[in-house]
Protein backbone atom coordinates (compact mmCIF):
# COMPACT_ATOMS: atom_id res chain seq x y z
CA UNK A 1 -59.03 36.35 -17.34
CA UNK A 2 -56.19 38.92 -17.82
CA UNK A 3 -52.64 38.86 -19.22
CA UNK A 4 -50.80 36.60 -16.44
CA UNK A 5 -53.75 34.94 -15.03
CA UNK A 6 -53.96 31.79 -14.38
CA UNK A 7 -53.24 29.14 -17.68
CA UNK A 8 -52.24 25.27 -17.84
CA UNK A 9 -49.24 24.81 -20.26
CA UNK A 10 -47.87 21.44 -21.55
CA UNK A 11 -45.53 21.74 -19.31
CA UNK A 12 -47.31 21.65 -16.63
CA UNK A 13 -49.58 19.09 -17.43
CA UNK A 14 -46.83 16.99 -18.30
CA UNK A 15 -45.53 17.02 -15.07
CA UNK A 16 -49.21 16.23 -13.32
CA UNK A 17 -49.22 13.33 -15.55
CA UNK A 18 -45.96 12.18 -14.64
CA UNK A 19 -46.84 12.62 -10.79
CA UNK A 20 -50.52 10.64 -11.58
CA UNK A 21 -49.12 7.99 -13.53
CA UNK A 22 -46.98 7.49 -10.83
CA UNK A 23 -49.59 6.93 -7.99
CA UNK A 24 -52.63 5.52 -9.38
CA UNK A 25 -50.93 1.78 -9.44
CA UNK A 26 -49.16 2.35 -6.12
CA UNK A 27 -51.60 0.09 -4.02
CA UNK A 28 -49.16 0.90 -0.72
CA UNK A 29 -49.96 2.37 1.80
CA UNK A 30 -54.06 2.44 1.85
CA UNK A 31 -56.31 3.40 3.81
CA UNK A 32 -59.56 2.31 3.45
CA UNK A 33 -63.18 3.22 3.48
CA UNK A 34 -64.32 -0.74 4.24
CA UNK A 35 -66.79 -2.33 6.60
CA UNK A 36 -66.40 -5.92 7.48
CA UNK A 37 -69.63 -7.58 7.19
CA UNK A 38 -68.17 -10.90 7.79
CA UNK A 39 -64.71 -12.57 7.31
CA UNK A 40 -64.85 -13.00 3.62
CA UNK A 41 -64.66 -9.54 4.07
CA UNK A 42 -60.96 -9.66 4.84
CA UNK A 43 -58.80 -9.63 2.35
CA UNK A 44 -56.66 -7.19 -0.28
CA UNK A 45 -57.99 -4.19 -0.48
CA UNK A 46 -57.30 -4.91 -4.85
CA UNK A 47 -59.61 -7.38 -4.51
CA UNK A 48 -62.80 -5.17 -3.98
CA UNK A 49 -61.22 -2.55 -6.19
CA UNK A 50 -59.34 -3.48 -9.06
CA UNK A 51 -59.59 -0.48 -10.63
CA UNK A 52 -59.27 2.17 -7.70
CA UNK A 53 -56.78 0.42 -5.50
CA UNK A 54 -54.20 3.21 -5.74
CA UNK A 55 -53.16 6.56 -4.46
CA UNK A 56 -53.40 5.99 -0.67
CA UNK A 57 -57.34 5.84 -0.95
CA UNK A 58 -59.94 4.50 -3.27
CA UNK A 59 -61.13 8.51 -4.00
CA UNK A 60 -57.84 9.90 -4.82
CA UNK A 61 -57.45 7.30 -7.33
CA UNK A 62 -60.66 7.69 -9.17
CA UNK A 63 -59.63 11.47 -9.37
CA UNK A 64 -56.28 10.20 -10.25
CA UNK A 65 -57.79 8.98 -12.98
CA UNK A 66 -59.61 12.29 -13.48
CA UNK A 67 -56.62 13.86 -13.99
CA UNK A 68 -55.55 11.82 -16.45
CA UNK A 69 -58.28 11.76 -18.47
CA UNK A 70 -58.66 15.76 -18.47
CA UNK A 71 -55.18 16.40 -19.54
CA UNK A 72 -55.52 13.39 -22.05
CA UNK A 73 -58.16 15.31 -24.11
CA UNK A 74 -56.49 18.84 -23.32
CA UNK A 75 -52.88 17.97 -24.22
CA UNK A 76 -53.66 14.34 -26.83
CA UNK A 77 -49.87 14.33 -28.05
CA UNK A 78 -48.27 15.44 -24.91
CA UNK A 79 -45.14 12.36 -23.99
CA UNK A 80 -47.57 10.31 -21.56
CA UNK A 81 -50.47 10.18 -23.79
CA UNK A 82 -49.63 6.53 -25.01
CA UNK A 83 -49.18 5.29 -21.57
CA UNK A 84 -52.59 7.20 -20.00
CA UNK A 85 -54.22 5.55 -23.17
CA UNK A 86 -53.04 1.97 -22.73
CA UNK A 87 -53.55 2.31 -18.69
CA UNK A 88 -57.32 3.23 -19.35
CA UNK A 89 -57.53 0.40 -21.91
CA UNK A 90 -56.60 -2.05 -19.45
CA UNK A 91 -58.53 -0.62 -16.34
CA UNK A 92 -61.89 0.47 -17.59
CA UNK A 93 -62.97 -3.11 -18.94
CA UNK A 94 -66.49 -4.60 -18.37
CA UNK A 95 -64.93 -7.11 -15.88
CA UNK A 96 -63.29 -4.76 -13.17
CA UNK A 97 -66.12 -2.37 -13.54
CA UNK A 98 -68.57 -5.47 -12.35
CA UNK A 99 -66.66 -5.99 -9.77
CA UNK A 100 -65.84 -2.73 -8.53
CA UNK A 101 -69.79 -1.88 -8.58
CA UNK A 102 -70.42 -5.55 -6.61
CA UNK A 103 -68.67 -3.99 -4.02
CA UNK A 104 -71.04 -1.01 -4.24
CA UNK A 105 -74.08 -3.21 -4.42
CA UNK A 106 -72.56 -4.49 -0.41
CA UNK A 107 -75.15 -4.21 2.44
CA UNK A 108 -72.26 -2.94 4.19
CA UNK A 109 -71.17 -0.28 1.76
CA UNK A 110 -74.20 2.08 1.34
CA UNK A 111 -71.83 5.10 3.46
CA UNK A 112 -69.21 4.26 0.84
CA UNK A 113 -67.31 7.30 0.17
CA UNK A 114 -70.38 9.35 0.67
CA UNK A 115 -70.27 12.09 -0.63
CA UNK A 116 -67.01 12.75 -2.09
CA UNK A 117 -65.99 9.49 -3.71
CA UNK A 118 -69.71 9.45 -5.28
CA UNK A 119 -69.02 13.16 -6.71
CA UNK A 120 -65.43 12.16 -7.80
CA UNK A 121 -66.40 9.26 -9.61
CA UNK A 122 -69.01 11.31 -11.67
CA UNK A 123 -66.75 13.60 -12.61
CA UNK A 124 -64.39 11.09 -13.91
CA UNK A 125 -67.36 10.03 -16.25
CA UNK A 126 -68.10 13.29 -17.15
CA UNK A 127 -64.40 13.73 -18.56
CA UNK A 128 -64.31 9.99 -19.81
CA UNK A 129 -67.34 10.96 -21.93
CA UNK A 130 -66.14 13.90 -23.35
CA UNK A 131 -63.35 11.00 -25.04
CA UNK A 132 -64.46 8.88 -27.90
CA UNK A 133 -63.24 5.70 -26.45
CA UNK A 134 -65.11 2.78 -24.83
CA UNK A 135 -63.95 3.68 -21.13
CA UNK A 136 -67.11 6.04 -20.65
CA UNK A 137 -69.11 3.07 -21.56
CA UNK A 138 -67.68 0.73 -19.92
CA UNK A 139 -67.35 2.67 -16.60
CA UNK A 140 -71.16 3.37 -17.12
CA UNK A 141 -72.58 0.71 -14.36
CA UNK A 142 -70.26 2.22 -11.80
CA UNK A 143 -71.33 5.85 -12.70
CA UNK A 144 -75.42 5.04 -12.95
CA UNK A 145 -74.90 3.20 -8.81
CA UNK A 146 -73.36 6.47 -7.57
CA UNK A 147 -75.98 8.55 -9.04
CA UNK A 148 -78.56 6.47 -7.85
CA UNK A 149 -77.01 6.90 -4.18
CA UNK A 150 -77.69 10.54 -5.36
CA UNK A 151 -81.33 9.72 -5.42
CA UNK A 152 -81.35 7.90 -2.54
CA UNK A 153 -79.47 10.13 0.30
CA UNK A 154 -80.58 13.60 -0.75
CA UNK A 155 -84.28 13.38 -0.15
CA UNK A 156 -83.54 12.13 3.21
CA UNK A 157 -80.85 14.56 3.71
CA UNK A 158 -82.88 17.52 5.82
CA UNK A 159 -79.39 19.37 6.52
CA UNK A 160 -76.58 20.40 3.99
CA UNK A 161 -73.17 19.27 5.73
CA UNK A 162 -70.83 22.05 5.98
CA UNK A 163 -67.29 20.88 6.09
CA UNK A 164 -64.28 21.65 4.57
CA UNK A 165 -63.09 18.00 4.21
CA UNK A 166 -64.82 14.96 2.55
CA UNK A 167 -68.61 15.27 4.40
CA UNK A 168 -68.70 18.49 2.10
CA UNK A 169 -72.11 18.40 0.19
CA UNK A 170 -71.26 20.98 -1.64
CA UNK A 171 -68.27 20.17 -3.62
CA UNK A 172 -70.16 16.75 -4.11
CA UNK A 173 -73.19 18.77 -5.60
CA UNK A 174 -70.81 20.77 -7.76
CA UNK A 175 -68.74 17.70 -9.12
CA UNK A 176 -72.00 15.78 -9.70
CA UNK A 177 -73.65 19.01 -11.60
CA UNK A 178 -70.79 18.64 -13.95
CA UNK A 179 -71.53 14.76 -14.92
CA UNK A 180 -74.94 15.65 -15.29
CA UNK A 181 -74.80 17.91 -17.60
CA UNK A 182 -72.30 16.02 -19.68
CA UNK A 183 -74.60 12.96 -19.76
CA UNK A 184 -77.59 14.32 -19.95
CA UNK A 185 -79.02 13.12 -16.50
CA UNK A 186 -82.11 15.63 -16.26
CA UNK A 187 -83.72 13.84 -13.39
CA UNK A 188 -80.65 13.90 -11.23
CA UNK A 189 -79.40 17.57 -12.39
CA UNK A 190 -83.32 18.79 -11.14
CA UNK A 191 -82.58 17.01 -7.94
CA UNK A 192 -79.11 18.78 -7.29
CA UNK A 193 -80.40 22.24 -8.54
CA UNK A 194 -83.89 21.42 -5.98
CA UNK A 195 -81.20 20.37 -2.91
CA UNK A 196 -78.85 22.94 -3.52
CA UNK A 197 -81.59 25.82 -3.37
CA UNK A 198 -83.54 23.90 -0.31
CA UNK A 199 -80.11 23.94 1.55
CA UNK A 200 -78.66 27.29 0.54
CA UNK A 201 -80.73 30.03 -1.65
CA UNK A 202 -81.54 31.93 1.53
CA UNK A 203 -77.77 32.26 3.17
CA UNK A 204 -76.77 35.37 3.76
CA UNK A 205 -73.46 37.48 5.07
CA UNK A 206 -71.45 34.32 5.24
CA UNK A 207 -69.09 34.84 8.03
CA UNK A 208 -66.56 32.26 6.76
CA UNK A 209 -65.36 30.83 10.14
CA UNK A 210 -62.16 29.44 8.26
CA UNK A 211 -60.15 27.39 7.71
CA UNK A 212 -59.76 24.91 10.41
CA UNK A 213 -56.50 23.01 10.65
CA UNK A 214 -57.72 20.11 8.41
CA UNK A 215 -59.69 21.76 5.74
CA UNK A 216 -58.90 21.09 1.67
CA UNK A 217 -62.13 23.24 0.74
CA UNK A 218 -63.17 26.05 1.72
CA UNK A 219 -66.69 25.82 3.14
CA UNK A 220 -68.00 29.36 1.87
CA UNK A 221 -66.27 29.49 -1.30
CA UNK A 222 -67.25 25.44 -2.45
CA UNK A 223 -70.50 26.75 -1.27
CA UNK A 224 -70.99 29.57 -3.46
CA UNK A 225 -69.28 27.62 -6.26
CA UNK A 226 -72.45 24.79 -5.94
CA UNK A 227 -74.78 27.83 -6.09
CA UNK A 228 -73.10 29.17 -8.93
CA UNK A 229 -73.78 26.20 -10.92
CA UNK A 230 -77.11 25.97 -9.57
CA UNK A 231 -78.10 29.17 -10.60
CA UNK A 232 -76.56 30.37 -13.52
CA UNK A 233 -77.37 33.64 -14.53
CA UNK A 234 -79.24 34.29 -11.03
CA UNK A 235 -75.97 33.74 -9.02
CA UNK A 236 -74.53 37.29 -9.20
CA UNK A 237 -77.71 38.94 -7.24
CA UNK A 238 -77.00 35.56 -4.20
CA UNK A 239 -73.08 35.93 -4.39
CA UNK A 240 -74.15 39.84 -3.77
CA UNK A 241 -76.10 38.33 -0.79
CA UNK A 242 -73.91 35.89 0.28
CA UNK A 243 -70.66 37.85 0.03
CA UNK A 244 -71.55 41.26 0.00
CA UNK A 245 -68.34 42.72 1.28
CA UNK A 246 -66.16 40.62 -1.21
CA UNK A 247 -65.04 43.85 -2.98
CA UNK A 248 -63.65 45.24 0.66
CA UNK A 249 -62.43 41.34 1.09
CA UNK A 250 -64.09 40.55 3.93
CA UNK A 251 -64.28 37.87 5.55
CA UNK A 252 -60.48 38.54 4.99
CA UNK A 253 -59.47 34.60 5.64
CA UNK A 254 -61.02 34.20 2.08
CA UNK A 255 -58.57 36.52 0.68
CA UNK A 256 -55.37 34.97 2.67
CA UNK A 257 -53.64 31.39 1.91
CA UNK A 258 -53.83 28.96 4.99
CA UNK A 259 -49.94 28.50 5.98
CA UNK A 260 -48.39 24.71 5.86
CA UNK A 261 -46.31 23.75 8.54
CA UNK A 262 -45.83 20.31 8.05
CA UNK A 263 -46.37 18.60 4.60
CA UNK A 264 -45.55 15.35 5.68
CA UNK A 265 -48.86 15.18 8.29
CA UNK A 266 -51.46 14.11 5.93
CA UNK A 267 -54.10 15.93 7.53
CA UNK A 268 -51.82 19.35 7.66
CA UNK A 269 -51.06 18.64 4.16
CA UNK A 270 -54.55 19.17 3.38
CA UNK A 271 -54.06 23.13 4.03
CA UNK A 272 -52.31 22.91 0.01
CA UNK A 273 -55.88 21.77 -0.90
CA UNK A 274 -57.64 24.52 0.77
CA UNK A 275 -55.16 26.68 -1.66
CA UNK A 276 -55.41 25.32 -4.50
CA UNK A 277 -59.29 24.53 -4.51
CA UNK A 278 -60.14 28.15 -2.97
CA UNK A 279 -58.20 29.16 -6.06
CA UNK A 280 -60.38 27.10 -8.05
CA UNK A 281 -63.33 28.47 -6.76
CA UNK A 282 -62.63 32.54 -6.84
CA UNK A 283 -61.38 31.63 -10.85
CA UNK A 284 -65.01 30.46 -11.54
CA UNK A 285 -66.84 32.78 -9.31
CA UNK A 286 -64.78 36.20 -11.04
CA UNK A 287 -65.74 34.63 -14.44
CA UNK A 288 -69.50 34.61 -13.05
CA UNK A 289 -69.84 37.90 -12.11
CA UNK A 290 -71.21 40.86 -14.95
CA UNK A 291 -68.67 42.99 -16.10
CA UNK A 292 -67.52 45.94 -13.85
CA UNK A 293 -68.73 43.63 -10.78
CA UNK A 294 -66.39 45.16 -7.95
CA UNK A 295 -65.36 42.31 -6.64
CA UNK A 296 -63.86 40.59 -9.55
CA UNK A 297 -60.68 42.40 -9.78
CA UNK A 298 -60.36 41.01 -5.73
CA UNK A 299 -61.79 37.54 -6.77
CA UNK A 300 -58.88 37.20 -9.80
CA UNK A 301 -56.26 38.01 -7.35
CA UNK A 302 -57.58 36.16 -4.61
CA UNK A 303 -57.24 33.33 -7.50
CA UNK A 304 -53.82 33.79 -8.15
CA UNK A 305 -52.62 34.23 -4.64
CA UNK A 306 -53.84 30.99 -3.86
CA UNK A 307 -52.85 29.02 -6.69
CA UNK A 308 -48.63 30.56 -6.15
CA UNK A 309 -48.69 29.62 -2.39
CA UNK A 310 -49.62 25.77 -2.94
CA UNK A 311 -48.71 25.09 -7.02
CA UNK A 312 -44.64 24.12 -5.90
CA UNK A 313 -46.13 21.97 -3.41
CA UNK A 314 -48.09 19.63 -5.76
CA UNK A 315 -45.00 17.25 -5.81
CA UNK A 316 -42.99 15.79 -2.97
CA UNK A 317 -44.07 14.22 0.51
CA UNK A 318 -46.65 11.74 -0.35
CA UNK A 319 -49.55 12.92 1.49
CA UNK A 320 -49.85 15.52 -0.72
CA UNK A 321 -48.81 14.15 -3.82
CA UNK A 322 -51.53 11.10 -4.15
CA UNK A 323 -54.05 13.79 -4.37
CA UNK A 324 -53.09 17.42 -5.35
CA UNK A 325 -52.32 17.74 -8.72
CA UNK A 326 -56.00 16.99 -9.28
CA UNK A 327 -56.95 20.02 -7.34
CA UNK A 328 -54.51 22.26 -8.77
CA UNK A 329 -56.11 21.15 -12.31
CA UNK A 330 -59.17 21.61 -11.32
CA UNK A 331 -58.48 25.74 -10.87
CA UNK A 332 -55.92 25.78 -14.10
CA UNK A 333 -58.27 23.67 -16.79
CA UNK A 334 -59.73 26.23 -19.35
């Protein structure tokens, strides 16, 4: 990327510590992804999750947690690494992980968070294994049940779900890619590369009919973003494809920030996410494309743009501060 592009400082990262430490404990308010079987069903939400009972849902705390753990290994002596350290020592033991995957192993929860809790929580392993602590280990049985749910839903899955809010298949793809390759998982990496190409090698002049009011991805953009992680060195000649007025940045709604009016509407709020994970997603697809591509001068500023209209946002109402530092790091980590 050039001079001025986008870069995580210490600063910065302090300060997305600061606002995860903050949340990930908060256990109020909740909301829930639960269904009551019966009535021993009702009771504290911490009971079921005593690791991921914070940050207004059980996903934003696992990537909560993400967070942490990312900026732990980028910044090790920033001021909250001693705190991040002994809150991971005391959540990711054997004991809460059995119980948090015995609520996994429910009749009643086999829709659990599908599929963006099942991505986020692989990509928390991903980053816990790229730590030489125990957590990776000990979060192990939770990580092996989601990618088993992996195994399970995607053969039967004949359509890809094209959304930009939690139903997203793609950003669950992309997320689970990651943890894949970090651990090694060759059976489930062939069965994201096989799902991804069933669902989306032959898409063409994308017309990007975006954003809708609620979206925190974009649906083109977290597409393409899979693909590119699908298909490596073959994803220039599908972007091309895909995108092939990018350069002339068109569709131009990939090129503009959504507008907030209303940060304090959760659902509004998520328009910040759409910013800042758009920006995520031009970042990686620029660094994709062979040099003297004409669209990555567009893509790099398309980056940018995003990431300045949503980054002073990342702290304040609540709705948009249990979850948005993680997708800000997500387009700022190296």
């Amino acid at each position: 990327m050039p001079s001025g592009a986008i870069q995580l400082t210490l600063d910065q990262a302090a300060t997305f510590a600061t606002i995860a430490l903050g949340h990930v404990r908060r256990p109020w308010p909740h909301k829930a992804d639960h269904v009551f079987m019966s009535e021993a069903d009702v009771a504290p939400h911490q009971q079921f999750h005593p690791i991921f009972y914070g940050s207004f849902d059980w996903h934003s705390c696992v990537h909560g947690y993400w967070t942490l753990a990312t900026l732990l290994r980028l910044f090790p002596d920033m001021p909250s690494a001693p705190a991040i350290r002994v809150l991971f020592d005391d959540a990711f033991t054997p004991a809460k992980v059995a119980v948090e995957r015995a609520y996994l192993d429910r009749p009643g929860s086999r829709g659990f968070e599908r599929p963006y809790g099942w991505g986020w929580l692989l990509m928390l392993q991903a980053e816990l294994l790229r730590h030489e602590d125990d957590w990776s280990a000990h979060l192990a049985p939770l990580a092996e049940g989601f990618a088993q749910r992996f195994h399970a839903y995607l053969p039967l899955a004949t359509y890809p779900v094209r959304t930009g809010v939690h139903s997203s298949t793609s950003f669950a793809i992309a997320l689970a890619l990651e943890y894949a390759e970090e651990a090694a998982d060759d059976a489930l990496a062939a069965l994201l590369i096989e799902t991804a190409g069933r669902w989306h090698a032959a898409d063409a002049d994308c017309q990007a009919w975006e954003p809708s009011g609620e979206d925190f991805l974009s649906p083109a953009l977290i597409e393409a973003e899979a693909m590119r992680r699908v298909l490596g060195p073959d994803f220039p000649a599908w972007f091309d494809r895909f995108l092939p007025r990018a350069a002339q940045r068109h569709p131009a709604t990939l090129f503009t920030p959504a507008t907030v009016t209303d940060r304090t509407d959760g659902k509004i709020a998520h328009l910040d996410g759409l910013n800042l994970s758009r920006a995520w997603c031009w970042k990686n697809i620029a660094a994709a494309l062979p040099e003297g591509h004409p669209a990555i001068a567009v893509a790099r500023e398309a980056a940018e743009t995003h990431l300045a209209a949503s980054l002073p946002h990342v702290a304040g109402d609540y709705m948009g501060e249990h979850w948005l530092a993680s997708f800000a790091l997500l387009a700022m980590r190296p």
